[in-house]
N, C-alpha and C. Protein backbone atom coordinates (compact mmCIF):
# COMPACT_ATOMS: atom_id res chain seq x y z
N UNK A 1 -1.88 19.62 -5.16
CA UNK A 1 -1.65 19.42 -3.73
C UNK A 1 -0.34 20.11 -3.38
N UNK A 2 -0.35 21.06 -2.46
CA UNK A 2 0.49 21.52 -2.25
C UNK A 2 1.29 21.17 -0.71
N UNK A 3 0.85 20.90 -0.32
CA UNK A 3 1.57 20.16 1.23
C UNK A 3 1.68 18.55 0.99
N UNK A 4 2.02 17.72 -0.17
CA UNK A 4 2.39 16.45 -0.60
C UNK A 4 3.36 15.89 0.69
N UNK A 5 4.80 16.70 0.84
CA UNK A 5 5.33 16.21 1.80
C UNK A 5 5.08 15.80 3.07
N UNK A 6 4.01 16.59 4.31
CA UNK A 6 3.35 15.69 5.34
C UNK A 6 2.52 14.43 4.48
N UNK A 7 2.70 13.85 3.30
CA UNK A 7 1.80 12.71 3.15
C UNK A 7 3.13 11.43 3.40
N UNK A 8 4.43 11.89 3.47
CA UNK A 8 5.46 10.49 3.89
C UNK A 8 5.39 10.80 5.66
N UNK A 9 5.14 9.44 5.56
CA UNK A 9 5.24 9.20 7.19
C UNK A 9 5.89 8.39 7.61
N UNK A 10 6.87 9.15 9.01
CA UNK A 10 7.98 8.35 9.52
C UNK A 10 7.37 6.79 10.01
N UNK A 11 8.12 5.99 10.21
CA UNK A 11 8.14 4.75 10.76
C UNK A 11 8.79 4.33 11.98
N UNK A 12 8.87 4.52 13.36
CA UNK A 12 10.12 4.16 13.75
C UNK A 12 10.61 2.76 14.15
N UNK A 13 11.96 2.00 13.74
CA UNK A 13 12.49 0.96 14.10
C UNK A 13 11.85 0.22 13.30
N UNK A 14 11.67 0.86 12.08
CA UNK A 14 11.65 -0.16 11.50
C UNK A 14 12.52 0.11 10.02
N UNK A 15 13.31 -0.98 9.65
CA UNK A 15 12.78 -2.39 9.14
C UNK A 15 13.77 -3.14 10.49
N UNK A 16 14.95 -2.13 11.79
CA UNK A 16 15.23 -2.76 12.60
C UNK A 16 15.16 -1.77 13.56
N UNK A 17 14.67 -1.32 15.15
CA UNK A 17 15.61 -0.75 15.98
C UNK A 17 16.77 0.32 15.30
N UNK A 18 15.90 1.86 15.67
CA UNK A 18 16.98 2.54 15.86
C UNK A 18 16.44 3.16 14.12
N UNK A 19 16.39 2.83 13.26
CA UNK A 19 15.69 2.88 11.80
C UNK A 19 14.80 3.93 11.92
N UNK A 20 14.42 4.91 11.58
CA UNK A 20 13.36 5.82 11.14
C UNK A 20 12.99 5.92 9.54
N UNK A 21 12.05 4.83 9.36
CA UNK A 21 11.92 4.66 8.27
C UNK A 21 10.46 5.28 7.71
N UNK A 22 11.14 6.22 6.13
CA UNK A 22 10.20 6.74 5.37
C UNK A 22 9.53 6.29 4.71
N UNK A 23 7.78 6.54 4.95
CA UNK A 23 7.13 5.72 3.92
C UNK A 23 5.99 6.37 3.38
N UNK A 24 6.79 6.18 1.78
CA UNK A 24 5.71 6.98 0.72
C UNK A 24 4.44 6.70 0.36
N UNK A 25 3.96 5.62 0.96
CA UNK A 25 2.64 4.53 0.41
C UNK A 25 1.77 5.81 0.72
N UNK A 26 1.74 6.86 1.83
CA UNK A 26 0.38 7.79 2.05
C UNK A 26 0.41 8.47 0.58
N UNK A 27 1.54 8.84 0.07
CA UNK A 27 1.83 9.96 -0.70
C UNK A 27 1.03 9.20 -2.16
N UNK A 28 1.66 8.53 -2.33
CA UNK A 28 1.47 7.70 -3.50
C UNK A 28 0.07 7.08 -3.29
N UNK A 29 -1.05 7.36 -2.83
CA UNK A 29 -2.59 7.11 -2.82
C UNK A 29 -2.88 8.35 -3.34
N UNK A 30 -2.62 9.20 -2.66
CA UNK A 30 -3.25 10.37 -3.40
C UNK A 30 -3.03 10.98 -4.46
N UNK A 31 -3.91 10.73 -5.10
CA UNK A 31 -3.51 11.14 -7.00
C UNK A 31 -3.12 12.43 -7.21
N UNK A 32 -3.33 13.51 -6.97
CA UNK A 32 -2.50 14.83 -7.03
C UNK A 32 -1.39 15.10 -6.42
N UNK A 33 -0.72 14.35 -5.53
CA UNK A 33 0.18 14.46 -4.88
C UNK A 33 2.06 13.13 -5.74
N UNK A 34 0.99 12.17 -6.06
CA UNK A 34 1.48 11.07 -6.54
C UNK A 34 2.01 11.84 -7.93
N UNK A 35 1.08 12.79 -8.44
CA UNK A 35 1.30 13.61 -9.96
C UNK A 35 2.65 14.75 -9.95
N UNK A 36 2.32 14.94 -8.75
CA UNK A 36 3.47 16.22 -8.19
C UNK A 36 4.57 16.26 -8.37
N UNK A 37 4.53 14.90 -7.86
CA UNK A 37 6.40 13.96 -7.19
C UNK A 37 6.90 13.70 -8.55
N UNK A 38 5.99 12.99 -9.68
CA UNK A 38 6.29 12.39 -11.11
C UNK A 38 6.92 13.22 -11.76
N UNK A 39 5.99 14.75 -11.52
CA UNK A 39 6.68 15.56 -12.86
C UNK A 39 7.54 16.27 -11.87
N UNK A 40 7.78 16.43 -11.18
CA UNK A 40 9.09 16.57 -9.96
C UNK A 40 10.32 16.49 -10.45
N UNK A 41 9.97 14.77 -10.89
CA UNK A 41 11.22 14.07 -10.44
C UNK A 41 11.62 14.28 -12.08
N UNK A 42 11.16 15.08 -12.85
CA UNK A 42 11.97 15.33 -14.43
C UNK A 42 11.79 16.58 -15.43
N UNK A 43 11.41 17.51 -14.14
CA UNK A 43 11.37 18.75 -14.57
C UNK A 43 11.97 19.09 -14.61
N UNK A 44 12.58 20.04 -16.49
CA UNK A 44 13.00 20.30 -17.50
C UNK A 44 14.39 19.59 -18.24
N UNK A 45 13.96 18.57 -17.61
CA UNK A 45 15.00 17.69 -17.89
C UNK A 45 14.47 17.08 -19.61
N UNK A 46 15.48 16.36 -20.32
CA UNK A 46 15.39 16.14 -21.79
C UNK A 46 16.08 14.41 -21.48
N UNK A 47 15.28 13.35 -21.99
CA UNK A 47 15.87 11.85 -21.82
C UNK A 47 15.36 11.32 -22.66
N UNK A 48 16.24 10.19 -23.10
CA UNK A 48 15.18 9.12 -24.16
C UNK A 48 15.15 7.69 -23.02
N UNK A 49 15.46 7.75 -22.04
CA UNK A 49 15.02 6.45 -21.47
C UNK A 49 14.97 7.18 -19.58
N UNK A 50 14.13 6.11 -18.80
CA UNK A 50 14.56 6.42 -17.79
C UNK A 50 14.51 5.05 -16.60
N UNK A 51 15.88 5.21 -15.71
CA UNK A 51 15.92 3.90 -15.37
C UNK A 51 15.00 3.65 -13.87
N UNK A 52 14.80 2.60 -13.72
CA UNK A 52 14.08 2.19 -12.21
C UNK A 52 15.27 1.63 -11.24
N UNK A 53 15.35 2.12 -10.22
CA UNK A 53 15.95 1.36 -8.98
C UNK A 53 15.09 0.15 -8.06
N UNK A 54 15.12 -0.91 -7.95
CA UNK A 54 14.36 -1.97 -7.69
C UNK A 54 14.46 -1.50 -6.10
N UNK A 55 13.08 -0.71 -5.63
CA UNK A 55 12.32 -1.98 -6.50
C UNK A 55 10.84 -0.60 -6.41
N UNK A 56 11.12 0.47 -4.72
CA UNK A 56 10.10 1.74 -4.85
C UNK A 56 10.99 2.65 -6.01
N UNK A 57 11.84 2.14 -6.53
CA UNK A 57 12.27 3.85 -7.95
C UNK A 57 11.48 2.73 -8.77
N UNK A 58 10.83 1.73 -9.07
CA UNK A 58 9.51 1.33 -10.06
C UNK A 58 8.68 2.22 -10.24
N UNK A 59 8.46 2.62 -9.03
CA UNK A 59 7.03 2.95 -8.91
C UNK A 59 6.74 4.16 -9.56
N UNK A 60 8.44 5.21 -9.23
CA UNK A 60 8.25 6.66 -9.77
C UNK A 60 8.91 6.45 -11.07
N UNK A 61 9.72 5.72 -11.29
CA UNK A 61 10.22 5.48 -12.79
C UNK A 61 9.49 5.50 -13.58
N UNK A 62 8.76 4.32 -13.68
CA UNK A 62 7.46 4.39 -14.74
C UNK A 62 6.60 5.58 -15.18
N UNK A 63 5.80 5.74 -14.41
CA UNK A 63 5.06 6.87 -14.78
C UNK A 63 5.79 8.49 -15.14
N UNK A 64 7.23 8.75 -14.38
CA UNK A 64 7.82 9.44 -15.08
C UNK A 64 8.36 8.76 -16.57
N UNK A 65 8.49 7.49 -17.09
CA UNK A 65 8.66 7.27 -18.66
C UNK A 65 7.70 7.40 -19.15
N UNK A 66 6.45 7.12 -18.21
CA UNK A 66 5.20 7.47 -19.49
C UNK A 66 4.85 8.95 -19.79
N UNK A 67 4.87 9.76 -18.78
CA UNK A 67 4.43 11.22 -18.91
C UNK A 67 5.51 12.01 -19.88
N UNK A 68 6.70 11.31 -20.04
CA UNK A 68 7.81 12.39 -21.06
C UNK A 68 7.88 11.49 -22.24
N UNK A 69 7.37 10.25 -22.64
CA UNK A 69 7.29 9.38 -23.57
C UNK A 69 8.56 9.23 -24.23
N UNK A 70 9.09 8.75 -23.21
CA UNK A 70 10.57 7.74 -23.32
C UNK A 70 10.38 6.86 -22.49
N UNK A 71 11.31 5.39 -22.65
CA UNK A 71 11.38 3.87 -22.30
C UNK A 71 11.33 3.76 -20.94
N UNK A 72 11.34 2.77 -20.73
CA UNK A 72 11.51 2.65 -19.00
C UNK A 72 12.46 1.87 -18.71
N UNK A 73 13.30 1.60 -18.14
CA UNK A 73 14.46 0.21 -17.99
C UNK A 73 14.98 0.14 -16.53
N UNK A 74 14.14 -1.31 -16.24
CA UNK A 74 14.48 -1.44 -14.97
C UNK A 74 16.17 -1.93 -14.49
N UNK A 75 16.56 -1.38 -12.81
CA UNK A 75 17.34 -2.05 -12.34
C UNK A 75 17.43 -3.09 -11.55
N UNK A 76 17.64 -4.44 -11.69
CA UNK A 76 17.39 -5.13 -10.58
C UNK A 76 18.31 -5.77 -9.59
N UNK A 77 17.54 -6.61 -8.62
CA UNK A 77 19.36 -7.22 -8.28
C UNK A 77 19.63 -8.38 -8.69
N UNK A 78 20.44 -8.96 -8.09
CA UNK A 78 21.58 -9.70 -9.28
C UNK A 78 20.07 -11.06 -9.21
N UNK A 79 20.52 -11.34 -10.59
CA UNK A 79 19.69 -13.35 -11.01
C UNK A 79 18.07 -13.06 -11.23
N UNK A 80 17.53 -11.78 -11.31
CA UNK A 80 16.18 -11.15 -11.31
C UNK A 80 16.08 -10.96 -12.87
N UNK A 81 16.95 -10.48 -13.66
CA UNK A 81 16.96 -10.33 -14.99
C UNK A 81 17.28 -11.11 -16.16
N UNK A 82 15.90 -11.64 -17.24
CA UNK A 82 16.34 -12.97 -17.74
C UNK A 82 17.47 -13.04 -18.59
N UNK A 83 17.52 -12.10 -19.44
CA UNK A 83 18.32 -12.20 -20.31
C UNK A 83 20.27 -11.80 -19.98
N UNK A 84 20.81 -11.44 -20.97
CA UNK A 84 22.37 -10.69 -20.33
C UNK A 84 22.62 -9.97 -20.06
N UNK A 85 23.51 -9.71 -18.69
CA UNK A 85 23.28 -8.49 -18.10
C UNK A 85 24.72 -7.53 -17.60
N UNK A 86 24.95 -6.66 -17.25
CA UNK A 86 26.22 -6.14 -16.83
C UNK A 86 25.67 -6.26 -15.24
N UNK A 87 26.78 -6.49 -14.46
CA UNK A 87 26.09 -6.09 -12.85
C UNK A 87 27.30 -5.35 -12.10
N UNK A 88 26.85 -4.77 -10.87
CA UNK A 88 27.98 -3.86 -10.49
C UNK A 88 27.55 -4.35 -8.71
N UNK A 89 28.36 -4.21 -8.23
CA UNK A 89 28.29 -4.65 -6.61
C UNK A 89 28.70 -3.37 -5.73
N UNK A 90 28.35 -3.04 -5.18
CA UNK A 90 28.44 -1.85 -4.13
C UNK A 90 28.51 -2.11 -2.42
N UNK A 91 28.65 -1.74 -1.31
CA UNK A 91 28.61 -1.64 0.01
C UNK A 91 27.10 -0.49 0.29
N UNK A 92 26.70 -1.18 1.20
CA UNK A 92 25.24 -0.65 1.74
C UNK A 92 25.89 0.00 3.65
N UNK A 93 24.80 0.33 4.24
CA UNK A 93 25.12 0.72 5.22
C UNK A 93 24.86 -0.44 6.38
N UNK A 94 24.73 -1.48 5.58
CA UNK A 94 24.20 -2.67 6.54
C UNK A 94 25.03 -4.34 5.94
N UNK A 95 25.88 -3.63 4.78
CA UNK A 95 26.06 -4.63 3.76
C UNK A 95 26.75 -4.87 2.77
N UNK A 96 26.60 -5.58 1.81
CA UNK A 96 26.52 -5.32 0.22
C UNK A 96 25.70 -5.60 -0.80
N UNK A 97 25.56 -4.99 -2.14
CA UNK A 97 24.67 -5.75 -2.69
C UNK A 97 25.01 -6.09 -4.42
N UNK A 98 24.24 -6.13 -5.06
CA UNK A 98 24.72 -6.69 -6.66
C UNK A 98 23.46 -6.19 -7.27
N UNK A 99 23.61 -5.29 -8.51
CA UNK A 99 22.34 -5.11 -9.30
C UNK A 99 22.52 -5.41 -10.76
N UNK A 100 22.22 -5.77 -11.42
CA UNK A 100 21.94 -5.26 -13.14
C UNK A 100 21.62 -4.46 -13.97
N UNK A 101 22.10 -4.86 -14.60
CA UNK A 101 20.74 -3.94 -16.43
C UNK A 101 20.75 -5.07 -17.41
N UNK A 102 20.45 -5.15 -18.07
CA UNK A 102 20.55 -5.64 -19.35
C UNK A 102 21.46 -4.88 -20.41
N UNK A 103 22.18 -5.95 -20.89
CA UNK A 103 23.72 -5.19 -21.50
C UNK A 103 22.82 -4.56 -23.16
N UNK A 104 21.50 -5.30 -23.71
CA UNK A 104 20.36 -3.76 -24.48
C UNK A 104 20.03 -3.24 -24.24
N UNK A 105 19.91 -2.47 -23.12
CA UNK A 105 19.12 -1.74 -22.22
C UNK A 105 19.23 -0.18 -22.77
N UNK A 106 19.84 -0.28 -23.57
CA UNK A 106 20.68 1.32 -24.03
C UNK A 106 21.39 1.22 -25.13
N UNK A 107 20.84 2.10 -25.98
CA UNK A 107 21.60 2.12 -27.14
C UNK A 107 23.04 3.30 -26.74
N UNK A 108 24.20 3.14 -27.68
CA UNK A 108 25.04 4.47 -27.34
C UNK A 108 24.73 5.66 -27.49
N UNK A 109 24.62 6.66 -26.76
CA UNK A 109 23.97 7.73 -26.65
C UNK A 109 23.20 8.05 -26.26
N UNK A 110 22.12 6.93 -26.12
CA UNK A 110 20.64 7.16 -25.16
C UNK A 110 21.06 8.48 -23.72
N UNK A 111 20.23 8.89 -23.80
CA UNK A 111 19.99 9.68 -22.69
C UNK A 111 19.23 9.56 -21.69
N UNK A 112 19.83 9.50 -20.38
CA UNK A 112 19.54 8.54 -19.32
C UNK A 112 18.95 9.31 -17.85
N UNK A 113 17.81 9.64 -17.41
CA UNK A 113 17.49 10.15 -16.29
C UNK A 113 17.21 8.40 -15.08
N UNK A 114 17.86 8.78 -14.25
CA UNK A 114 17.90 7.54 -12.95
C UNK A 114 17.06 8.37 -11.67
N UNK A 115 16.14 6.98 -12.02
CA UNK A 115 15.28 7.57 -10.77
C UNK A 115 15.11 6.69 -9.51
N UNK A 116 14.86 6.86 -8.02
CA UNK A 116 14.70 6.40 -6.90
C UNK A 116 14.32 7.67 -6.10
N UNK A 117 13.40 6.17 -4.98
CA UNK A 117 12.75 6.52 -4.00
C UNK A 117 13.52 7.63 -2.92
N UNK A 118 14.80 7.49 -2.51
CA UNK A 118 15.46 7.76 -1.46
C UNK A 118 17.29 7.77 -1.76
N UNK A 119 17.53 8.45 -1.66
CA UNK A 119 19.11 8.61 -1.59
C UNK A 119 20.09 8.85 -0.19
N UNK A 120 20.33 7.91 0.23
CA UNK A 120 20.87 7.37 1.26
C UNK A 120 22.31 7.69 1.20
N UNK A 121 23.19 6.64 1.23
CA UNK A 121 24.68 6.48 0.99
C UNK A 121 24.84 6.52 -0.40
N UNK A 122 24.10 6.47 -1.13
CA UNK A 122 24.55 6.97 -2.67
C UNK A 122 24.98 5.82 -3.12
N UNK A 123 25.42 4.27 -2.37
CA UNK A 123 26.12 3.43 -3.24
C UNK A 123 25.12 2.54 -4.45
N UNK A 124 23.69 2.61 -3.91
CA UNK A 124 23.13 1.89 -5.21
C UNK A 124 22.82 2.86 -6.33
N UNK A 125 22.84 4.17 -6.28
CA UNK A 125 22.91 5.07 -7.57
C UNK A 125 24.52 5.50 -8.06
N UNK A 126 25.36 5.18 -7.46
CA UNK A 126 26.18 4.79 -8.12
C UNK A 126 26.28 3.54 -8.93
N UNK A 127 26.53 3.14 -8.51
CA UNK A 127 26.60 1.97 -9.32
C UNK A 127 25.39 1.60 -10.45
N UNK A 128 23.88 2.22 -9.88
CA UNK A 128 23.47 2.54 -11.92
C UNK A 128 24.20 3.19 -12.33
N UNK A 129 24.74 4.39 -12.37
CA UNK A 129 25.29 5.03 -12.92
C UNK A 129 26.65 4.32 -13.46
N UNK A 130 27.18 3.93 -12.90
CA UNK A 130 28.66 2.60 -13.36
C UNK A 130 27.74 1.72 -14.75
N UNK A 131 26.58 1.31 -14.35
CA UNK A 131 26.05 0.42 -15.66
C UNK A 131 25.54 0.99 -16.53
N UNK A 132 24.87 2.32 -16.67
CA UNK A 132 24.29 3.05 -17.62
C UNK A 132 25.18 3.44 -18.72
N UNK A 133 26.36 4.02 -17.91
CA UNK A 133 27.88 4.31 -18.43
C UNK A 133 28.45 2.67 -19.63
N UNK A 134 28.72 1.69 -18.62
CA UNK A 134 28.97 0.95 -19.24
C UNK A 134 28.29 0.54 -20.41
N UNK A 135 27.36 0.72 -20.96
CA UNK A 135 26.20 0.69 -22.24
C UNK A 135 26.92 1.50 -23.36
N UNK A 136 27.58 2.90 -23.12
CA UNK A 136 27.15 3.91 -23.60
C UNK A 136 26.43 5.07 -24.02
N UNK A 137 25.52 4.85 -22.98
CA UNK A 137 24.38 5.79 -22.31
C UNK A 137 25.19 7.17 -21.66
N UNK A 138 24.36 8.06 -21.50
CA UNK A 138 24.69 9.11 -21.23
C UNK A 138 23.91 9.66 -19.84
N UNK A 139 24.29 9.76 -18.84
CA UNK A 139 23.44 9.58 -17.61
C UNK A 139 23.05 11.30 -17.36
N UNK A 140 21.72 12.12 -17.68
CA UNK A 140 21.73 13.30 -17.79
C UNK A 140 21.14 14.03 -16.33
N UNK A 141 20.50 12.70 -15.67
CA UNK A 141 20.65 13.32 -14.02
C UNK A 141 19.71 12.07 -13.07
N UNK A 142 20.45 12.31 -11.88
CA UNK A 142 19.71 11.44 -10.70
C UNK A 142 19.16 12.26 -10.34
N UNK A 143 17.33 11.36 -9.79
CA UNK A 143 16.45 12.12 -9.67
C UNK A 143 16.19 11.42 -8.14
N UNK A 144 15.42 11.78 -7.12
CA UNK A 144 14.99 11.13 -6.07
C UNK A 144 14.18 12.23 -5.39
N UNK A 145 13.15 11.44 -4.85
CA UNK A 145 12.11 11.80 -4.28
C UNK A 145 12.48 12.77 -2.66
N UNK A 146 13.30 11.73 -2.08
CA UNK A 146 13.64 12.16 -0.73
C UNK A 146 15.39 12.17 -0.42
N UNK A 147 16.32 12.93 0.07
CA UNK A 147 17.76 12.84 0.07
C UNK A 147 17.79 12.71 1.36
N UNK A 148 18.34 11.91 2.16
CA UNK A 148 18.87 12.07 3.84
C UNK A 148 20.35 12.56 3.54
N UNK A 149 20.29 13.63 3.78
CA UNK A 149 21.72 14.47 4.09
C UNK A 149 23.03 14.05 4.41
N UNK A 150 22.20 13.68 5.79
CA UNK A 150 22.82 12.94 6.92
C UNK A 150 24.23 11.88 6.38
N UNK A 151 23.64 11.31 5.33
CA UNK A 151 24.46 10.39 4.97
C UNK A 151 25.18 10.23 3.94
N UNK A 152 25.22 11.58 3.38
CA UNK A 152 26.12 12.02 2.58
C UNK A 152 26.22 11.31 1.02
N UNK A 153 25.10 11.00 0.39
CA UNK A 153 25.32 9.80 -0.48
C UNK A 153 25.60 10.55 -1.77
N UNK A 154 25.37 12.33 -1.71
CA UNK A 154 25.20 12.77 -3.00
C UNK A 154 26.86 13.09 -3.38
N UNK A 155 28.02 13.17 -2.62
CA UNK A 155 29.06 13.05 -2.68
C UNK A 155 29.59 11.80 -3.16
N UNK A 156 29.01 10.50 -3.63
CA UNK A 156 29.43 9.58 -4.03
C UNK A 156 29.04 9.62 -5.79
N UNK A 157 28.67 11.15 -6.09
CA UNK A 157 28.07 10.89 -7.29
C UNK A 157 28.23 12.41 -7.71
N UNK A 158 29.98 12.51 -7.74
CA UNK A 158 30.20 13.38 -8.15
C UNK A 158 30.15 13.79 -9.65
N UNK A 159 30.25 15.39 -9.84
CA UNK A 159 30.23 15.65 -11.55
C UNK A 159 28.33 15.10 -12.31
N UNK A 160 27.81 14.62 -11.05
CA UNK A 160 26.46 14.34 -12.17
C UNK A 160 25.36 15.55 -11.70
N UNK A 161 24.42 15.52 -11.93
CA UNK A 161 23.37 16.78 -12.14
C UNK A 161 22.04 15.32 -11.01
N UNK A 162 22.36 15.67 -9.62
CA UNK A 162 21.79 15.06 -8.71
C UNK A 162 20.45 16.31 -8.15
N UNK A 163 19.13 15.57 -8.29
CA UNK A 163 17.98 16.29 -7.82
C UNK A 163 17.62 15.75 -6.47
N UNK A 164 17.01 16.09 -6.01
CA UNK A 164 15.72 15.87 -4.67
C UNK A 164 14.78 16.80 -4.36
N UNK A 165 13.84 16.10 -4.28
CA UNK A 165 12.32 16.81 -4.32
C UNK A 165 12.36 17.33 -2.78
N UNK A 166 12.76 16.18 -2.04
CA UNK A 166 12.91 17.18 -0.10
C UNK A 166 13.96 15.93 0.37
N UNK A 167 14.58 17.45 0.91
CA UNK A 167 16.20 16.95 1.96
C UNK A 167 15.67 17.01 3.48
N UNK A 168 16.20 15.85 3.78
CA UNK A 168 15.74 15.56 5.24
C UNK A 168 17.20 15.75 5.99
């Protein structure tokens, strides 16, 4: 599929007024298009694990760990993860928030591709990146489906090897 991108469709006002919100659910039905974005989001890249952003970087996380056959390790937010965890707190554009890992989540050295839906203000891929680090992991690039420009988030994540499949 080669025109994948008309399959995200704007939303407007939502999740409030004023919001133009992107939504991948068209994209992600269609199985050639859904395949596109996967190997997209880790082409020629080299990882032994790759992390999820809670809760749509699940969706592309996974199946990018299964197609390069390395781990999957989710991020969540804070009190979601049973066991022990490192967590890092960040500012949102509406907020703040708190996520995890699991302090096994990574052996030292693992090699670490971070994946999400959307890159916004950059503060919740920072801060994987703050916990991947803290492991001893080696973070070898942020991957994301969609970048809003606009908001400058890839400047919060300087010195790393930051992708996007389409800049809005």
């Amino acid at each position: 599929m080669t025109d994948w991108i008309s399959l995200i469709r704007d939303v407007p006002d939502y999740p409030k007024p004023g919001i133009l919100f992107k939504d991948i659910t068209p994209l992600l039905a269609e199985p050639k298009a859904f395949t596109t974005v996967v190997d997209g989001l880790a082409a020629g890249l080299a990882f032994d694990k790759v992390v999820g952003i809670e809760a749509r970087g699940f969706i592309l996380a996974a199946p990018v760990a299964i197609r390069n056959a390395a781990g999957f390790v989710p991020v969540r937010k804070k009190g979601k993860l049973p066991a022990e965890t490192f967590e890092a707190s960040y500012d949102l554009e509406y907020g703040s928030a708190t996520i995890e890992v699991h302090t096994d989540a990574f052996a030292p050295g693992d090699r670490v591709l971070i994946v999400d839906d959307v890159l916004a203000t950059g503060g919740t891929a920072a801060a994987t990146v703050e916990l991947v680090r803290r492991t001893g992991a080696q973070v070898v690039a942020v991957s994301f489906l969609m970048e809003l420009s606009f908001l400058s988030g890839r400047e919060r994540l300087p010195g790393l090897d930051v992708r996007s499949l389409v800049t809005v």
